[in-house]
Protein backbone atom coordinates (compact mmCIF):
# COMPACT_ATOMS: atom_id res chain seq x y z
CA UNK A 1 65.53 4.16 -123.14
CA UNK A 2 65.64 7.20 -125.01
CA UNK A 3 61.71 7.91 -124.79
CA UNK A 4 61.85 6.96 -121.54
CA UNK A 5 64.49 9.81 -120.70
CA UNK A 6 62.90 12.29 -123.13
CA UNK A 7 59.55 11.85 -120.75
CA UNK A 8 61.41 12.42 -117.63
CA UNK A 9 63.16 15.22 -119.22
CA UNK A 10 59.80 16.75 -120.29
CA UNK A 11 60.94 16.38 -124.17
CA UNK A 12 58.31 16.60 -126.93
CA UNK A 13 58.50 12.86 -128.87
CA UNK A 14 58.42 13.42 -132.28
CA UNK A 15 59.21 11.48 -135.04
CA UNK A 16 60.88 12.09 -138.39
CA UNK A 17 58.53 12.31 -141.85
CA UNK A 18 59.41 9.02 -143.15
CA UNK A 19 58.30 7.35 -139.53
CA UNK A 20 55.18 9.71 -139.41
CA UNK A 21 54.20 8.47 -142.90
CA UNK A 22 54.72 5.00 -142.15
CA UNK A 23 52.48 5.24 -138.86
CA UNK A 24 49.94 7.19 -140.58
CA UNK A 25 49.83 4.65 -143.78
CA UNK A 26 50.61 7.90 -146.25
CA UNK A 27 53.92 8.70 -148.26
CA UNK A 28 56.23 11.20 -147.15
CA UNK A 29 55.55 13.29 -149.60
CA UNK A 30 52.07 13.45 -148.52
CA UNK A 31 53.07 14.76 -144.95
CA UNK A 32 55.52 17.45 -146.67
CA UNK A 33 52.45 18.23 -148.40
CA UNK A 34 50.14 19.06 -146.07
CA UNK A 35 53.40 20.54 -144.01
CA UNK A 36 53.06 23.21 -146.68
CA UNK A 37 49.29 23.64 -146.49
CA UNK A 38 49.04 23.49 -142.66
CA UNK A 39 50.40 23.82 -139.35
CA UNK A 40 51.09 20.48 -138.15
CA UNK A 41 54.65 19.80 -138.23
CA UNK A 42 57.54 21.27 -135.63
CA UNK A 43 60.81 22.02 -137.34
CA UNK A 44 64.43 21.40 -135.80
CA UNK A 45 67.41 22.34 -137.22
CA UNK A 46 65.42 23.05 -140.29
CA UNK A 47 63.87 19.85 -140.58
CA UNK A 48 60.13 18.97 -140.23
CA UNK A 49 59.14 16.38 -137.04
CA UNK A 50 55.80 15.34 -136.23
CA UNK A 51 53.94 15.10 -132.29
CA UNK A 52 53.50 11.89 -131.64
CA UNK A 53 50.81 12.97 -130.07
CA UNK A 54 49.11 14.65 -132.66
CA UNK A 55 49.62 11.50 -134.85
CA UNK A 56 47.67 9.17 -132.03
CA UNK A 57 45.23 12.30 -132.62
CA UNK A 58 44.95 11.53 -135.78
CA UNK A 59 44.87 7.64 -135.93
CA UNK A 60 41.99 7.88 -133.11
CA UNK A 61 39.69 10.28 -135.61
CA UNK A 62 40.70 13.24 -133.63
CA UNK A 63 39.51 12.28 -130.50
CA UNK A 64 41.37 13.07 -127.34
């Protein structure tokens, strides 16, 4: 229900490092890693949050 709002609302779905690892089959210190090298995370409130889409990016080889 909440996705489903966040879509209507025009939201970006993201999803926490710990859920981002687990998706991408890494550790979460892996993400916060490459959060340090790179550009790929958003923050809120301080805290790092990952595109969904740019994690279907990356599970699909980085094909649209």
């Amino acid at each position: 229900m909440v996705n489903s709002l966040m879509q209507r609302a025009g939201l970006l779905q993201v999803l926490p490092t710990d859920e981002a690892a687990a998706v991408l089959n890494r550790k979460p210190q892996t993400l916060r890693k490459l959060a340090c090298l790179e550009n790929g995370p958003i923050r809120i409130n301080g805290r790092l949050a990952w595109k969904v889409s740019d994690l279907a990016l990356l599970l699909n080889g980085g094909a649209a």
